[in-house]
C-alpha atoms as a PDB file:
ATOM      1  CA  UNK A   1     272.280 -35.647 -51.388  1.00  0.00           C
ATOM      2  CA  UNK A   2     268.391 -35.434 -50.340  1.00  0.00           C
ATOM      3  CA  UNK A   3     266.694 -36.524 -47.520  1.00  0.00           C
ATOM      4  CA  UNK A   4     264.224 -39.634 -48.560  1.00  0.00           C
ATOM      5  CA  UNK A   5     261.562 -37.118 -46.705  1.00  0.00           C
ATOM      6  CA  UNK A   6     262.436 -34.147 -49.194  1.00  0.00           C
ATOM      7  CA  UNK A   7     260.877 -36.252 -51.931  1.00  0.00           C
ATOM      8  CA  UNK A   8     258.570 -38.444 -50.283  1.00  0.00           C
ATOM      9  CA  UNK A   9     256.292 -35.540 -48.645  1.00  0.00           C
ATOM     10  CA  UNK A  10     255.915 -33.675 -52.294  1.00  0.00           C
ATOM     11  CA  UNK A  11     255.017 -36.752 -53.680  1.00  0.00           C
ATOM     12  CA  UNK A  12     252.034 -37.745 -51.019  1.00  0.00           C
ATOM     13  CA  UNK A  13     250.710 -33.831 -51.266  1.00  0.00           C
ATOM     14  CA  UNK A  14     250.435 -34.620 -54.934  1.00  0.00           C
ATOM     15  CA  UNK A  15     249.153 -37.707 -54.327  1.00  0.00           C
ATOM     16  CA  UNK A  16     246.281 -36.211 -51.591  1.00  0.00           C
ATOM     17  CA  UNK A  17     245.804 -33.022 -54.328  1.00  0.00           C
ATOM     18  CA  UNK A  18     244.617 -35.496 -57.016  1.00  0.00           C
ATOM     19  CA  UNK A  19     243.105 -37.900 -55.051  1.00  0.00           C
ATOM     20  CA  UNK A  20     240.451 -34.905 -53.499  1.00  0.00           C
ATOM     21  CA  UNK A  21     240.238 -33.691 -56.886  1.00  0.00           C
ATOM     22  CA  UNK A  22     238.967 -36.667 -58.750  1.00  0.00           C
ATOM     23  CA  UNK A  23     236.438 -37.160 -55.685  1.00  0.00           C
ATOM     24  CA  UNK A  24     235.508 -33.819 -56.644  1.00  0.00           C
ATOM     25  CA  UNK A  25     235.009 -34.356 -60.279  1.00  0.00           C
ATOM     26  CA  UNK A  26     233.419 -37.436 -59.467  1.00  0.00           C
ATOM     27  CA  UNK A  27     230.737 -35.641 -57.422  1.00  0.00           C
ATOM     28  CA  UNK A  28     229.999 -32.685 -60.171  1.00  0.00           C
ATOM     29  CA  UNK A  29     229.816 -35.542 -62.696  1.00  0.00           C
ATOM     30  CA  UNK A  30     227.467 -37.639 -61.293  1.00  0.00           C
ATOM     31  CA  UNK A  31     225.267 -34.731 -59.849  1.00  0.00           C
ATOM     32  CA  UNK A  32     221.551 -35.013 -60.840  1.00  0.00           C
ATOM     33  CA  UNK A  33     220.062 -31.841 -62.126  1.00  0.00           C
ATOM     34  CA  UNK A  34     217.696 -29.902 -59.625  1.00  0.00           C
ATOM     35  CA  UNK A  35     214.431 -30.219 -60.934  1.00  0.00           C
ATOM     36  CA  UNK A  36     211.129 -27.807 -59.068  1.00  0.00           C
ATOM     37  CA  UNK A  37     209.334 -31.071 -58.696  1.00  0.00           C
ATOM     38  CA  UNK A  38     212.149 -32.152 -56.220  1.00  0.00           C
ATOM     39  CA  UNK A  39     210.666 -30.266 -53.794  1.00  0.00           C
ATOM     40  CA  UNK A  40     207.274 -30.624 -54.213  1.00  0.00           C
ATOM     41  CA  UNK A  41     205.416 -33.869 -52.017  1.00  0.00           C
ATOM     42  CA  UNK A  42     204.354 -36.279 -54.864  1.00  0.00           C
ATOM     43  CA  UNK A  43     200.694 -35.740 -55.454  1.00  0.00           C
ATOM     44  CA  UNK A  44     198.647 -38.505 -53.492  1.00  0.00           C
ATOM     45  CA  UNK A  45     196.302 -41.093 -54.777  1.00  0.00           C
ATOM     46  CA  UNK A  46     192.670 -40.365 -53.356  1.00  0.00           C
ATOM     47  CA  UNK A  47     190.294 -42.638 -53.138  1.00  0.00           C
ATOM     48  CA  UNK A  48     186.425 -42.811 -52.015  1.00  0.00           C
ATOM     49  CA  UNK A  49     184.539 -44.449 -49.406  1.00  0.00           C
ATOM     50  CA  UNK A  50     183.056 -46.884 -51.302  1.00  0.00           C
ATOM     51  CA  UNK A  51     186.475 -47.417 -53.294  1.00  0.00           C
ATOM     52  CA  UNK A  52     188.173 -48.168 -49.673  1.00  0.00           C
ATOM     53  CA  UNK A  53     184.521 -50.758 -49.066  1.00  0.00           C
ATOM     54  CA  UNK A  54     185.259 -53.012 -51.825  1.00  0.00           C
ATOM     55  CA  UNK A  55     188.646 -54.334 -50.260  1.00  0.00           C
ATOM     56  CA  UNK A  56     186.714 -55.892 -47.368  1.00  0.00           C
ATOM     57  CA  UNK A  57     188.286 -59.487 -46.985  1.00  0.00           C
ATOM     58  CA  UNK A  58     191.412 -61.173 -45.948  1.00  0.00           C
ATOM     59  CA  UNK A  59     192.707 -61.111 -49.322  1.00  0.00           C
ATOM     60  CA  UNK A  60     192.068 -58.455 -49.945  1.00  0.00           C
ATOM     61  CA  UNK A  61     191.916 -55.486 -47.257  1.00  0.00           C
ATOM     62  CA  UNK A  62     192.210 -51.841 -47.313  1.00  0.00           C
ATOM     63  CA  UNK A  63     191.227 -49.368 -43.857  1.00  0.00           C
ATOM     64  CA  UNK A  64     190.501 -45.475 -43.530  1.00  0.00           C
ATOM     65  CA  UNK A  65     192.683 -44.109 -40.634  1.00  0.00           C
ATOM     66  CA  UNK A  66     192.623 -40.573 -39.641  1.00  0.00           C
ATOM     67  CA  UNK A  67     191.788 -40.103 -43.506  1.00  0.00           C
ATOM     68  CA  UNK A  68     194.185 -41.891 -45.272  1.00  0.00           C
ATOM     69  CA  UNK A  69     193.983 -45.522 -47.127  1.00  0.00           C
ATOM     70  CA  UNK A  70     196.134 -48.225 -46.044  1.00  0.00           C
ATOM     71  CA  UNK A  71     196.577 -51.805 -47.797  1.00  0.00           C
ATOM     72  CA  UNK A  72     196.803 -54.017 -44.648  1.00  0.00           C
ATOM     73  CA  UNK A  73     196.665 -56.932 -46.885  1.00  0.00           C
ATOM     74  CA  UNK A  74     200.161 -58.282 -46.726  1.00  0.00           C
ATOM     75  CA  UNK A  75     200.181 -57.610 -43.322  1.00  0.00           C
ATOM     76  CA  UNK A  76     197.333 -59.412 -41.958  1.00  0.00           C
ATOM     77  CA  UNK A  77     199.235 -62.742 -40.821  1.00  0.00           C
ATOM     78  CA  UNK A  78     201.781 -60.741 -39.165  1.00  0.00           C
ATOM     79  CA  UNK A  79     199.730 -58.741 -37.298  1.00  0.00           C
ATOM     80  CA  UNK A  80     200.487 -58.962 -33.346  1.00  0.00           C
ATOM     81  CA  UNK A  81     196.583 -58.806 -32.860  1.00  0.00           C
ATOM     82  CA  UNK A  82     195.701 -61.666 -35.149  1.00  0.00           C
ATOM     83  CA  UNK A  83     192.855 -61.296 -36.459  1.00  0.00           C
ATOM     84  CA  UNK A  84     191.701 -58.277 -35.038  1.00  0.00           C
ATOM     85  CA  UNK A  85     192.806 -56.903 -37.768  1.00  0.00           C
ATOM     86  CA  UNK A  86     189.735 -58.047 -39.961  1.00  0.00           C
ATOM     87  CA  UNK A  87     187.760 -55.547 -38.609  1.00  0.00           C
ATOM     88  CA  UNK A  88     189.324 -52.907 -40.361  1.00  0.00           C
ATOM     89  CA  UNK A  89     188.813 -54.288 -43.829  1.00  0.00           C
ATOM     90  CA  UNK A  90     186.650 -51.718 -46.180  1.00  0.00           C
ATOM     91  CA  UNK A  91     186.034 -49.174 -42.944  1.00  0.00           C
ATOM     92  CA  UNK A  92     187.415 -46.648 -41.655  1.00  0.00           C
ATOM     93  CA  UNK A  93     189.352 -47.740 -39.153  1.00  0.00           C
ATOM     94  CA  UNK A  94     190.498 -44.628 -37.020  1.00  0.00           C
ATOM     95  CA  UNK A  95     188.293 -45.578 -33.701  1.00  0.00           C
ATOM     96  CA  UNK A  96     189.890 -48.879 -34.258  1.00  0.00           C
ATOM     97  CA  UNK A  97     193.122 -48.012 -34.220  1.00  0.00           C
ATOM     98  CA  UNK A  98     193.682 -45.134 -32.470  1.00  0.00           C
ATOM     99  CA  UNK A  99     191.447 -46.694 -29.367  1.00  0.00           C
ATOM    100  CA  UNK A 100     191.378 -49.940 -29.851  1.00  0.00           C
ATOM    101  CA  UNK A 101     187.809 -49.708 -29.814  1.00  0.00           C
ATOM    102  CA  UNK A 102     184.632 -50.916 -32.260  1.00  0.00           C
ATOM    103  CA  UNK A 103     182.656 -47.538 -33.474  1.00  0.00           C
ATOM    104  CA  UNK A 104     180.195 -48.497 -30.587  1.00  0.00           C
ATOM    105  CA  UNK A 105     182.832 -48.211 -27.687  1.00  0.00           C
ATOM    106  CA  UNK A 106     183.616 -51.918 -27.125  1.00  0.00           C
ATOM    107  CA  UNK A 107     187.386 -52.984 -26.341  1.00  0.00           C
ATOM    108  CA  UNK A 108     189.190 -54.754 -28.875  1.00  0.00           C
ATOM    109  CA  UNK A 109     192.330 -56.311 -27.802  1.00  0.00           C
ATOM    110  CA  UNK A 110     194.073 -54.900 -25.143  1.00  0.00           C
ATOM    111  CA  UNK A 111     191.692 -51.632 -25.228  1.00  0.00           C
ATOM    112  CA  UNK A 112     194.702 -49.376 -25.331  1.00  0.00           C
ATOM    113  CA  UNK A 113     196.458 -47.315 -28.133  1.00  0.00           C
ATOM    114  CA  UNK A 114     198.604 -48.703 -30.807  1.00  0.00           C
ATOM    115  CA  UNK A 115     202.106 -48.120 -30.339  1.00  0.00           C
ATOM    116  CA  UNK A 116     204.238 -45.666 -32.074  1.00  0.00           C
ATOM    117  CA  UNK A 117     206.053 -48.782 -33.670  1.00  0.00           C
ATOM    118  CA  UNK A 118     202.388 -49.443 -35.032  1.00  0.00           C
ATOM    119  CA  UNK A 119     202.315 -46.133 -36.431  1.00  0.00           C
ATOM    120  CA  UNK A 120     205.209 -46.686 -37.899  1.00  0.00           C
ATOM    121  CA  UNK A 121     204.922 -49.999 -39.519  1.00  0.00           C
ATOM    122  CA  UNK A 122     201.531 -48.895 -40.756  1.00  0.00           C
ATOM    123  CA  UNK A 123     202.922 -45.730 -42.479  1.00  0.00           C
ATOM    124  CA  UNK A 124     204.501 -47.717 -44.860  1.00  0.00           C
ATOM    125  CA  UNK A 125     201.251 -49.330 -46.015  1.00  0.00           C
ATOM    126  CA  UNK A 126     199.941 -45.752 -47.064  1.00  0.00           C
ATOM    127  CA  UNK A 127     198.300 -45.776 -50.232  1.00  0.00           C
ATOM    128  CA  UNK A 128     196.763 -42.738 -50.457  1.00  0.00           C
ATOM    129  CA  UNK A 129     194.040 -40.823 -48.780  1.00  0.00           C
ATOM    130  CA  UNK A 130     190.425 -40.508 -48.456  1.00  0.00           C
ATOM    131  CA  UNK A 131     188.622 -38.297 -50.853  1.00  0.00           C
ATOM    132  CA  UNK A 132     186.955 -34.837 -49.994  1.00  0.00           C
ATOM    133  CA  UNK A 133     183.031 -35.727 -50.453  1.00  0.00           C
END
Protein backbone atom coordinates (compact mmCIF):
# COMPACT_ATOMS: atom_id res chain seq x y z
CA UNK A 1 0.00 0.00 0.00
CA UNK A 2 1.33 3.76 -0.58
CA UNK A 3 2.20 6.28 1.65
CA UNK A 4 -0.57 9.30 1.41
CA UNK A 5 2.92 11.39 0.84
CA UNK A 6 3.91 9.14 -2.28
CA UNK A 7 0.93 10.64 -4.06
CA UNK A 8 0.34 13.81 -2.49
CA UNK A 9 3.98 15.38 -3.29
CA UNK A 10 3.62 14.38 -7.26
CA UNK A 11 0.46 15.86 -7.26
CA UNK A 12 1.52 19.50 -5.65
CA UNK A 13 4.83 19.47 -8.13
CA UNK A 14 2.24 19.19 -10.85
CA UNK A 15 0.20 21.45 -9.35
CA UNK A 16 3.35 24.24 -8.80
CA UNK A 17 4.59 23.12 -12.69
CA UNK A 18 1.27 24.41 -14.13
CA UNK A 19 0.57 26.97 -11.92
CA UNK A 20 4.29 28.84 -12.97
CA UNK A 21 3.50 27.94 -16.37
CA UNK A 22 0.22 29.63 -16.93
CA UNK A 23 1.84 32.79 -15.07
CA UNK A 24 4.24 32.42 -17.73
CA UNK A 25 1.91 32.27 -20.61
CA UNK A 26 0.04 34.86 -19.06
CA UNK A 27 3.03 37.24 -19.15
CA UNK A 28 4.11 36.42 -23.02
CA UNK A 29 0.41 36.93 -23.81
CA UNK A 30 -0.21 40.06 -22.49
CA UNK A 31 3.31 41.51 -23.42
CA UNK A 32 3.10 44.83 -25.37
CA UNK A 33 5.26 44.96 -28.41
CA UNK A 34 8.57 47.09 -28.09
CA UNK A 35 8.10 49.94 -30.12
CA UNK A 36 11.60 52.66 -30.86
CA UNK A 37 9.37 55.41 -29.65
CA UNK A 38 9.38 53.66 -26.16
CA UNK A 39 12.47 54.97 -25.57
CA UNK A 40 12.46 58.14 -26.91
CA UNK A 41 11.23 61.33 -24.24
CA UNK A 42 7.86 62.44 -25.80
CA UNK A 43 8.54 65.55 -27.78
CA UNK A 44 7.62 68.71 -25.59
CA UNK A 45 5.13 71.41 -26.24
CA UNK A 46 7.05 74.86 -26.66
CA UNK A 47 5.64 77.80 -26.24
CA UNK A 48 6.69 81.69 -26.56
CA UNK A 49 7.02 84.49 -24.32
CA UNK A 50 4.20 86.21 -25.23
CA UNK A 51 2.17 82.78 -25.44
CA UNK A 52 3.24 82.21 -21.55
CA UNK A 53 1.97 86.52 -21.10
CA UNK A 54 -1.50 85.94 -22.05
CA UNK A 55 -2.26 83.54 -18.99
CA UNK A 56 -1.71 86.43 -16.57
CA UNK A 57 -4.72 86.16 -14.04
CA UNK A 58 -6.03 84.00 -11.34
CA UNK A 59 -7.99 82.06 -13.68
CA UNK A 60 -6.03 81.70 -15.64
CA UNK A 61 -2.10 81.50 -14.89
CA UNK A 62 0.85 80.10 -16.53
CA UNK A 63 4.91 80.99 -15.21
CA UNK A 64 8.43 80.54 -17.01
CA UNK A 65 10.79 78.71 -14.53
CA UNK A 66 14.26 77.89 -15.40
CA UNK A 67 12.70 77.70 -19.05
CA UNK A 68 9.90 75.65 -18.84
CA UNK A 69 5.93 76.55 -18.72
CA UNK A 70 3.94 75.62 -15.84
CA UNK A 71 -0.04 75.94 -15.45
CA UNK A 72 -0.21 77.08 -11.77
CA UNK A 73 -3.81 77.62 -12.28
CA UNK A 74 -5.37 74.83 -10.33
CA UNK A 75 -2.99 75.33 -7.86
CA UNK A 76 -3.32 78.82 -6.88
CA UNK A 77 -5.75 78.32 -3.75
CA UNK A 78 -3.59 75.70 -2.46
CA UNK A 79 -0.62 77.39 -2.57
CA UNK A 80 1.21 77.59 1.01
CA UNK A 81 2.19 81.27 0.00
CA UNK A 82 -1.28 82.48 -0.83
CA UNK A 83 -1.24 84.72 -3.05
CA UNK A 84 2.20 85.17 -3.69
CA UNK A 85 1.70 83.14 -6.18
CA UNK A 86 0.04 85.87 -8.49
CA UNK A 87 3.14 87.22 -9.23
CA UNK A 88 4.15 84.59 -11.36
CA UNK A 89 1.21 84.75 -13.71
CA UNK A 90 2.40 85.46 -17.57
CA UNK A 91 6.35 85.94 -16.33
CA UNK A 92 8.93 84.16 -15.99
CA UNK A 93 9.08 83.23 -12.77
CA UNK A 94 12.63 81.67 -12.09
CA UNK A 95 13.96 84.71 -9.70
CA UNK A 96 10.68 84.13 -8.07
CA UNK A 97 10.94 80.87 -7.33
CA UNK A 98 14.18 79.84 -7.06
CA UNK A 99 14.89 83.06 -4.56
CA UNK A 100 11.95 84.01 -3.47
CA UNK A 101 12.70 87.26 -4.77
CA UNK A 102 10.86 90.06 -7.29
CA UNK A 103 13.31 90.59 -10.53
CA UNK A 104 14.44 93.78 -8.57
CA UNK A 105 15.84 91.87 -5.44
CA UNK A 106 12.95 92.40 -2.98
CA UNK A 107 11.92 89.40 -0.55
CA UNK A 108 8.81 87.73 -1.17
CA UNK A 109 7.63 85.53 1.50
CA UNK A 110 9.96 84.04 3.61
CA UNK A 111 12.99 85.23 1.20
CA UNK A 112 14.35 81.72 1.09
CA UNK A 113 14.28 78.86 -1.55
CA UNK A 114 11.37 76.73 -2.35
CA UNK A 115 11.58 73.40 -1.04
CA UNK A 116 12.36 70.30 -2.87
CA UNK A 117 8.64 69.23 -2.10
CA UNK A 118 7.91 72.55 -4.15
CA UNK A 119 9.92 71.30 -6.86
CA UNK A 120 8.23 68.47 -6.81
CA UNK A 121 4.66 69.41 -6.69
CA UNK A 122 5.42 71.95 -9.37
CA UNK A 123 6.90 69.32 -11.78
CA UNK A 124 3.74 67.96 -12.25
CA UNK A 125 2.27 71.22 -13.55
CA UNK A 126 4.87 71.11 -16.53
CA UNK A 127 3.39 71.97 -19.66
CA UNK A 128 6.02 72.41 -21.79
CA UNK A 129 8.92 74.70 -22.25
CA UNK A 130 9.91 78.03 -23.37
CA UNK A 131 10.72 78.51 -26.97
CA UNK A 132 14.31 79.17 -28.46
CA UNK A 133 13.91 82.99 -29.76
Amino acid sequence: MRKKSDVILPVIAVFLVVAIGAGIWVLVVNRQPHTPSQDAPEQAKTFTMNEVAQHDSKEDCWAIISGDVYDLTKFINRHPGGDEILRACGTDATTLFTKRQTQEGQPVGSGTPHSEAASEQLAKLKIGILAKE
